[in-house]
N, C-alpha and C. Protein backbone atom coordinates (compact mmCIF):
# COMPACT_ATOMS: atom_id res chain seq x y z
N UNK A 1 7.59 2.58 0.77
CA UNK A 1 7.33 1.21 0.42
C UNK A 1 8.38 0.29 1.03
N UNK A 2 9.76 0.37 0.60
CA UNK A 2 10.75 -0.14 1.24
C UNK A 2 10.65 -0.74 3.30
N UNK A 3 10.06 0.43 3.30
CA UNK A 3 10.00 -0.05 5.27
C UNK A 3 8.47 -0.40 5.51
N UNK A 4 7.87 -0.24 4.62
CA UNK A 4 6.65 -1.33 4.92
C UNK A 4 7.17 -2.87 4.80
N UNK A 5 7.54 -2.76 3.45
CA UNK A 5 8.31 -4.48 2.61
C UNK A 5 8.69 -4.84 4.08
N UNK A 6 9.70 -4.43 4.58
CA UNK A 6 10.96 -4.52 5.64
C UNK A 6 10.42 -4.82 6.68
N UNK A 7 9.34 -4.16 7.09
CA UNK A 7 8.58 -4.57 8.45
C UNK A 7 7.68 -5.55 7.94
N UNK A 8 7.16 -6.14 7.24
CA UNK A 8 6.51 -7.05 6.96
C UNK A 8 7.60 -8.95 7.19
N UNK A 9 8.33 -8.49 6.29
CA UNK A 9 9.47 -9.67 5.78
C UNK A 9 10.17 -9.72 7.16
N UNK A 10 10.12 -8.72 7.98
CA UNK A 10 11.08 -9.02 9.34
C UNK A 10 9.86 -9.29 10.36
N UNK A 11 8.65 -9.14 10.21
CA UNK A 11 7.66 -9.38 11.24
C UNK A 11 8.09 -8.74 12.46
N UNK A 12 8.25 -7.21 12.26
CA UNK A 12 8.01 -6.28 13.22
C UNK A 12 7.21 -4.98 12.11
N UNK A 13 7.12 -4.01 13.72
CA UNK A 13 5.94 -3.04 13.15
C UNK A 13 6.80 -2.01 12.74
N UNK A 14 5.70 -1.39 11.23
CA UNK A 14 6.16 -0.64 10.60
C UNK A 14 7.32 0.27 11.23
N UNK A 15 6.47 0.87 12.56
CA UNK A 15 7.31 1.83 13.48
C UNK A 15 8.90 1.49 13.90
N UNK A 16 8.46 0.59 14.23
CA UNK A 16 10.10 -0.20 14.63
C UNK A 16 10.91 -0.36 13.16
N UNK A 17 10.66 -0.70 12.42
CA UNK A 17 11.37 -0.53 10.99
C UNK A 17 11.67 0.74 10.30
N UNK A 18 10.99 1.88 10.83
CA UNK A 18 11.38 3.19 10.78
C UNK A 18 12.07 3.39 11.44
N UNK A 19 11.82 3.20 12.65
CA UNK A 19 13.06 3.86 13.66
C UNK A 19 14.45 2.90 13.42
N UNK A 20 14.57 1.93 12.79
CA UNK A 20 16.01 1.05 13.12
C UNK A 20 16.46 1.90 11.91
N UNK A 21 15.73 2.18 10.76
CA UNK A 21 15.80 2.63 9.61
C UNK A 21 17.07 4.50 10.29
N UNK A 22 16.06 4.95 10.91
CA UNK A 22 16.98 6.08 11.20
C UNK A 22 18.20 6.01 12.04
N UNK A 23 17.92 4.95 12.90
CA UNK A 23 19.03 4.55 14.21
C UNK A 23 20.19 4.53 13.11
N UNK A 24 19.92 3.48 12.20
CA UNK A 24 21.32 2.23 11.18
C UNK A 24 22.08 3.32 10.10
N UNK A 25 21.10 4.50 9.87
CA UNK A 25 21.44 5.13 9.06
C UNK A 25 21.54 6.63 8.72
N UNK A 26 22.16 7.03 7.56
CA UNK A 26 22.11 8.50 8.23
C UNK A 26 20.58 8.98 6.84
N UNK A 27 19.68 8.04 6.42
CA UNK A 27 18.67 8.58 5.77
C UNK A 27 17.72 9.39 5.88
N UNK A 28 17.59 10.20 5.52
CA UNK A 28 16.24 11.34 5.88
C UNK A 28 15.24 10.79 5.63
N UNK A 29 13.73 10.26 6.54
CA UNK A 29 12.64 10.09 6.15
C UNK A 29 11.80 11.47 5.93
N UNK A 30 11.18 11.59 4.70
CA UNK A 30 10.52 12.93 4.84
C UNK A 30 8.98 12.43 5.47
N UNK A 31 8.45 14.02 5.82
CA UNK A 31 7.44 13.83 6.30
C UNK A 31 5.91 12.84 5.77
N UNK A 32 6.16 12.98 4.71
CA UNK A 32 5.17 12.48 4.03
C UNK A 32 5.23 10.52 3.92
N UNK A 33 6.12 10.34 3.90
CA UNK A 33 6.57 8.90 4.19
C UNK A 33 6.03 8.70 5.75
N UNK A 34 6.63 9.60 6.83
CA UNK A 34 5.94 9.11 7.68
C UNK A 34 4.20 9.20 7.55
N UNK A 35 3.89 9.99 7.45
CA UNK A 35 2.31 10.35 7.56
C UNK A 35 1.82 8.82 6.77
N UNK A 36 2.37 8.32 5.37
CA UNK A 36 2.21 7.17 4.93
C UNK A 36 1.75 5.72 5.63
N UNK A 37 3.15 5.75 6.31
CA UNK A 37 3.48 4.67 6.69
C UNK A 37 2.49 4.36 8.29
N UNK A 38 2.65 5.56 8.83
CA UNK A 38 1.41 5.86 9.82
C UNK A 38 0.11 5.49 9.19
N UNK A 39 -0.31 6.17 8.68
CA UNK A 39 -1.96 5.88 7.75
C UNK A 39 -1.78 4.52 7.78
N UNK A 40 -0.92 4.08 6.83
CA UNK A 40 -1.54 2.52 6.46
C UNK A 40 -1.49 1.45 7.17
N UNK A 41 -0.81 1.79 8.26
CA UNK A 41 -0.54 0.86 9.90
C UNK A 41 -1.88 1.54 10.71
N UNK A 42 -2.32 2.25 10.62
CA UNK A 42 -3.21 2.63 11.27
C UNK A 42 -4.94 2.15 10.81
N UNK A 43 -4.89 1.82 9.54
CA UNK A 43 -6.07 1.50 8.72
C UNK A 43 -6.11 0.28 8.39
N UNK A 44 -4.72 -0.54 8.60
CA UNK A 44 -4.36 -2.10 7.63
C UNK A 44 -5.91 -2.79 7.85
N UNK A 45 -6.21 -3.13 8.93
CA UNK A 45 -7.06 -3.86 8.88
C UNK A 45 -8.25 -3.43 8.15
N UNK A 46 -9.13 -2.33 7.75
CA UNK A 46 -9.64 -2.19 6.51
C UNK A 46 -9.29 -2.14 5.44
N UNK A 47 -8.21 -1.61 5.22
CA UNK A 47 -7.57 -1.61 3.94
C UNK A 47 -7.63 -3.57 3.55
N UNK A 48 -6.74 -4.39 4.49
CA UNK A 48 -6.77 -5.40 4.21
C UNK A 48 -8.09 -6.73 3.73
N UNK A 49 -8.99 -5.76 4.41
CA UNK A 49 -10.03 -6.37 4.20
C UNK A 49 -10.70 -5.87 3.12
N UNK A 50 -10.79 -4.73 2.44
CA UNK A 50 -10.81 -4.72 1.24
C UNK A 50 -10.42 -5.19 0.02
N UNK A 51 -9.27 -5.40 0.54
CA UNK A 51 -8.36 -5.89 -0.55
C UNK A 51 -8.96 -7.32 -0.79
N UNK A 52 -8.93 -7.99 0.15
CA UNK A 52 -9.03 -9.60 0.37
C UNK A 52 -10.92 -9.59 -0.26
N UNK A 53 -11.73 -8.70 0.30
CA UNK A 53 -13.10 -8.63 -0.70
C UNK A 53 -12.72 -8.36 -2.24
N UNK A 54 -12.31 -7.30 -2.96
CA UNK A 54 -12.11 -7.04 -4.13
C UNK A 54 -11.16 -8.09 -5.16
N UNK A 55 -10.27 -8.34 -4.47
CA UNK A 55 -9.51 -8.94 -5.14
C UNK A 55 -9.98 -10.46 -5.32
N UNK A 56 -10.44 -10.48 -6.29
CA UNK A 56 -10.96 -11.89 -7.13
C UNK A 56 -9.98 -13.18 -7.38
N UNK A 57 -10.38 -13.90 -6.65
CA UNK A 57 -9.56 -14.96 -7.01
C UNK A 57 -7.89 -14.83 -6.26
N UNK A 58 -7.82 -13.63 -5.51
CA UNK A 58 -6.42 -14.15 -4.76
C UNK A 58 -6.49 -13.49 -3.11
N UNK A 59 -6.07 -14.53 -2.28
CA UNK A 59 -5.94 -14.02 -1.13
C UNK A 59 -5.18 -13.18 -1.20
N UNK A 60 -5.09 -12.44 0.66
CA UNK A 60 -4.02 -11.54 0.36
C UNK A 60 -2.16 -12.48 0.38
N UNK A 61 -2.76 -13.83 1.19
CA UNK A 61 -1.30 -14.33 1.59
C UNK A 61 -0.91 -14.73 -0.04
N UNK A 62 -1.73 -14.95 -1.02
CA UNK A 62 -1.59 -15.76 -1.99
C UNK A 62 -0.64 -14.57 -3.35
N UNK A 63 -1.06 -13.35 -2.48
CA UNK A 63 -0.07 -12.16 -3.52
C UNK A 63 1.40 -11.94 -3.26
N UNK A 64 2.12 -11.52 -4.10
CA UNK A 64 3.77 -11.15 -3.92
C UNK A 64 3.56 -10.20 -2.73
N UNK A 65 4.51 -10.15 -2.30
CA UNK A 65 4.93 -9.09 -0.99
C UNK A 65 4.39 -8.13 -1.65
N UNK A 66 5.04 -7.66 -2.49
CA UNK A 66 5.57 -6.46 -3.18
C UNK A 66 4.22 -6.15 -3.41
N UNK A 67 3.33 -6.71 -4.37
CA UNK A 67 2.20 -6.43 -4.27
C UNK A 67 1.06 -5.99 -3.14
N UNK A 68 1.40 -6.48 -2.38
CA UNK A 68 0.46 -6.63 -1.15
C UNK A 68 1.05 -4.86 -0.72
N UNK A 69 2.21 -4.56 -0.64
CA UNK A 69 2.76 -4.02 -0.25
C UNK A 69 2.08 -2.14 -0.87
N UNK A 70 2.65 -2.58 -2.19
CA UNK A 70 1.97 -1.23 -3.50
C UNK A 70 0.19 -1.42 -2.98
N UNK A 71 -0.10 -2.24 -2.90
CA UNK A 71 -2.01 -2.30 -3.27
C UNK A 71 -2.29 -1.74 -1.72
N UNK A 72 -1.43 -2.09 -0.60
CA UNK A 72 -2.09 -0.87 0.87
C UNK A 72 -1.29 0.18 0.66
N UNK A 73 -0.48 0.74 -0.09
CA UNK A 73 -0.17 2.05 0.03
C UNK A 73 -1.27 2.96 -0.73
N UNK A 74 -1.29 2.27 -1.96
CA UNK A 74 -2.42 2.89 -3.05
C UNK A 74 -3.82 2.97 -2.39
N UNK A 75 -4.42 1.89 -1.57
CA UNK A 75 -5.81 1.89 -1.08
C UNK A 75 -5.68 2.78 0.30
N UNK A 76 -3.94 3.08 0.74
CA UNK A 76 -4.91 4.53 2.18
C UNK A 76 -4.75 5.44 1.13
N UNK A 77 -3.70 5.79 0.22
CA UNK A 77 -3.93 6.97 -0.49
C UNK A 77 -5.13 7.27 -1.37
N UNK A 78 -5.57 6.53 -2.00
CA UNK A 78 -6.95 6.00 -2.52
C UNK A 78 -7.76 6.30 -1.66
N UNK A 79 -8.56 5.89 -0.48
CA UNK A 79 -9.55 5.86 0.47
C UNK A 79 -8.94 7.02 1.28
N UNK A 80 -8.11 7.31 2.32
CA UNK A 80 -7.94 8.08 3.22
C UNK A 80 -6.91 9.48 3.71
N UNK A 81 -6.68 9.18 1.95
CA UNK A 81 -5.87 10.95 2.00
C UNK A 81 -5.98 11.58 0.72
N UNK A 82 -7.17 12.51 1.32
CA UNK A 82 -7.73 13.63 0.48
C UNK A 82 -6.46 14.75 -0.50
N UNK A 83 -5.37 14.52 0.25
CA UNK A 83 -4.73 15.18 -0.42
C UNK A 83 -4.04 14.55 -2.07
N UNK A 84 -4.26 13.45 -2.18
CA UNK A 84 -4.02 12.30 -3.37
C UNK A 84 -5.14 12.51 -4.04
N UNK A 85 -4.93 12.92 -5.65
CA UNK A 85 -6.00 12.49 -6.42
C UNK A 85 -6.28 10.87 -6.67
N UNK A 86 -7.25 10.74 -6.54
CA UNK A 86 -7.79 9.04 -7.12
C UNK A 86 -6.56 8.51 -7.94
N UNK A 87 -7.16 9.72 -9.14
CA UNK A 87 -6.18 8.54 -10.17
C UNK A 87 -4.44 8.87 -9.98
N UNK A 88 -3.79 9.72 -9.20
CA UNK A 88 -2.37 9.97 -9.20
C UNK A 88 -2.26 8.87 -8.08
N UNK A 89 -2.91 8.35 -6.78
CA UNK A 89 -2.89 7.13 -6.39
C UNK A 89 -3.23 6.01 -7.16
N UNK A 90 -3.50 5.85 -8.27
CA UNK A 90 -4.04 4.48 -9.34
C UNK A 90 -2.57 4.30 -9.49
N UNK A 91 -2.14 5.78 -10.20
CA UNK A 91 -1.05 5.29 -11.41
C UNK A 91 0.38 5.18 -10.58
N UNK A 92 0.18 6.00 -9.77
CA UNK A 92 1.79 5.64 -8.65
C UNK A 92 1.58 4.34 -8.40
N UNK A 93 0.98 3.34 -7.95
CA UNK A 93 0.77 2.15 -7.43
C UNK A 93 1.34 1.32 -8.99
N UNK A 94 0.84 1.48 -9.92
CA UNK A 94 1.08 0.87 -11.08
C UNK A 94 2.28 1.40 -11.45
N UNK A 95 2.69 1.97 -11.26
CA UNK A 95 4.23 2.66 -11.64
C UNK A 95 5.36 1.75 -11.21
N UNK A 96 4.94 1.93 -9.52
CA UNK A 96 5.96 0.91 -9.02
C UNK A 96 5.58 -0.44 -8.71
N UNK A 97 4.70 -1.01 -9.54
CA UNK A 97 4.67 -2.18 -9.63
C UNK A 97 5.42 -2.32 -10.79
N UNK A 98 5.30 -1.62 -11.70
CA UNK A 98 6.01 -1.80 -13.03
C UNK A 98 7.48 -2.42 -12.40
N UNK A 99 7.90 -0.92 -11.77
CA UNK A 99 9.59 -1.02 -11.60
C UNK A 99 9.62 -2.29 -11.07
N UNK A 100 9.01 -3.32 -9.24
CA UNK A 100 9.18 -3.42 -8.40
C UNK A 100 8.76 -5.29 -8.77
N UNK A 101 8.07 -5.20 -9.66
CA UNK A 101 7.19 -6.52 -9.15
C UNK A 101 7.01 -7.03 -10.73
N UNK A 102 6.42 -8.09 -10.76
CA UNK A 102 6.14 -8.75 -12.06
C UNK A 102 5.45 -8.33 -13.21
N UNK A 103 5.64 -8.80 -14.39
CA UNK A 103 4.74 -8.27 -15.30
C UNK A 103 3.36 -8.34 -15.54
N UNK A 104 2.61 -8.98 -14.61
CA UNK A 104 1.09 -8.95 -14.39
C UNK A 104 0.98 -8.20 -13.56
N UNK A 105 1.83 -7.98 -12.65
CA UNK A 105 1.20 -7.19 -11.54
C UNK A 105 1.04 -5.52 -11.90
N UNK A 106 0.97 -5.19 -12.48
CA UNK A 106 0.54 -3.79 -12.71
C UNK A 106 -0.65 -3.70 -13.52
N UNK A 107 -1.09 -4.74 -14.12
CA UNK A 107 -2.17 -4.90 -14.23
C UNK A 107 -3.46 -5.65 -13.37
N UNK A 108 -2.91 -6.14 -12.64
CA UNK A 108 -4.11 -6.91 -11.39
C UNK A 108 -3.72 -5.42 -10.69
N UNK A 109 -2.94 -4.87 -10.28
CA UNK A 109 -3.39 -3.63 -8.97
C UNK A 109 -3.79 -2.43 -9.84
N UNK A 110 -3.80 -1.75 -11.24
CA UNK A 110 -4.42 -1.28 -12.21
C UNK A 110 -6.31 -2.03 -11.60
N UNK A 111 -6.42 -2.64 -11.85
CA UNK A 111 -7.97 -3.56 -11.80
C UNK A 111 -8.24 -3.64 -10.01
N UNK A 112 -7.76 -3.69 -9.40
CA UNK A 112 -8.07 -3.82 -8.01
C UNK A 112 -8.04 -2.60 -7.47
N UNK A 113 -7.24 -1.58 -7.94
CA UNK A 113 -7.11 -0.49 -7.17
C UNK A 113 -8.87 0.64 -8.47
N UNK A 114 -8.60 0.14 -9.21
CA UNK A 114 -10.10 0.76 -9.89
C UNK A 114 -11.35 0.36 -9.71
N UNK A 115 -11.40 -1.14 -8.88
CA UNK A 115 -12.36 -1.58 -8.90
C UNK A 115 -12.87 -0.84 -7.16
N UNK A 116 -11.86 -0.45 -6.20
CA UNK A 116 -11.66 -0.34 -4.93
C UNK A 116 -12.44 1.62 -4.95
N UNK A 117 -11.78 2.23 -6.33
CA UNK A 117 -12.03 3.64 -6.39
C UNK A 117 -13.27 3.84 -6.94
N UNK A 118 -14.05 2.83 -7.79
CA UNK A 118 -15.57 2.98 -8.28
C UNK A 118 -16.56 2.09 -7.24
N UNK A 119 -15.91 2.07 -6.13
CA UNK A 119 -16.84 2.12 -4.49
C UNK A 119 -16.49 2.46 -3.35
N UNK A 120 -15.75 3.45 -3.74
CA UNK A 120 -15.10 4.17 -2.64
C UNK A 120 -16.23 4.85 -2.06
N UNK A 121 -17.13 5.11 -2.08
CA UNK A 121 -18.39 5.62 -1.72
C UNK A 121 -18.97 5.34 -0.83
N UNK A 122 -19.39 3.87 -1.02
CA UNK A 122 -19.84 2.94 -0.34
C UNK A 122 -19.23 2.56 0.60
N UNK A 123 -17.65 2.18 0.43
CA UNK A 123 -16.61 1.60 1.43
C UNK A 123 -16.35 2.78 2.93
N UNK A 124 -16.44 4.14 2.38
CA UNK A 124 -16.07 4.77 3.63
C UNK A 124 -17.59 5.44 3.82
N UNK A 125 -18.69 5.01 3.76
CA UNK A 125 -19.98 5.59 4.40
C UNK A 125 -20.07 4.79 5.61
């Protein structure tokens, strides 16, 4: 989440915010972060456009970073990695909105990310 935020707020690509990420520091990205961060740079533009359909009443520019941020991690894990159950992608997304973001917001991505998984059907046919 952190180097999505980071590449967003610095308006470079995810990739480049990974790699300065390893250049600047001595942090281990594990694999699964990359595979992440790949997926959801790789899909944004559906993902985003889902989001911006489902989500009632708010653009995407009109959401917190942070939000915007949790709701495309949750919707590739949600939609495009089989290895995530539905709902262990619902509730991680709501988890760290809890920690990360405001006190509504774990309930609007709770409701957006359920409303996104009872047409997930439809969305990737």
């Amino acid at each position: 989440m952190d180097i999505l935020f980071e590449a967003e707020q610095r308006e470079v690509s995810a990739a480049s915010a990974m790699t300065a990420r390893r250049e600047k520091t001595d942090q281990v990205i594990n694999v699964y972060t990359v595979e992440l961060i790949e997926g959801v740079t790789a899909m944004a533009e559906n993902i985003d456009e889902f989001l911006a359909t489902y989500s009632q009443g708010w653009t995407l520019e009109r959401m917190p970073a942070v939000d915007r941020i949790i709701l495309r991690i949750g919707t590739w894990e949600l939609l495009y990695n089989d290895d995530v159950p539905d709902a262990v992608a619902v509730s991680e997304a709501v988890e760290l909105a809890k920690v990360l973001s405001t006190d509504e917001s774990p309930q609007f991505i709770n409701g957006l990310l359920g409303r996104l998984q009872q047409v997930k059907p439809s969305l990737l046919a």
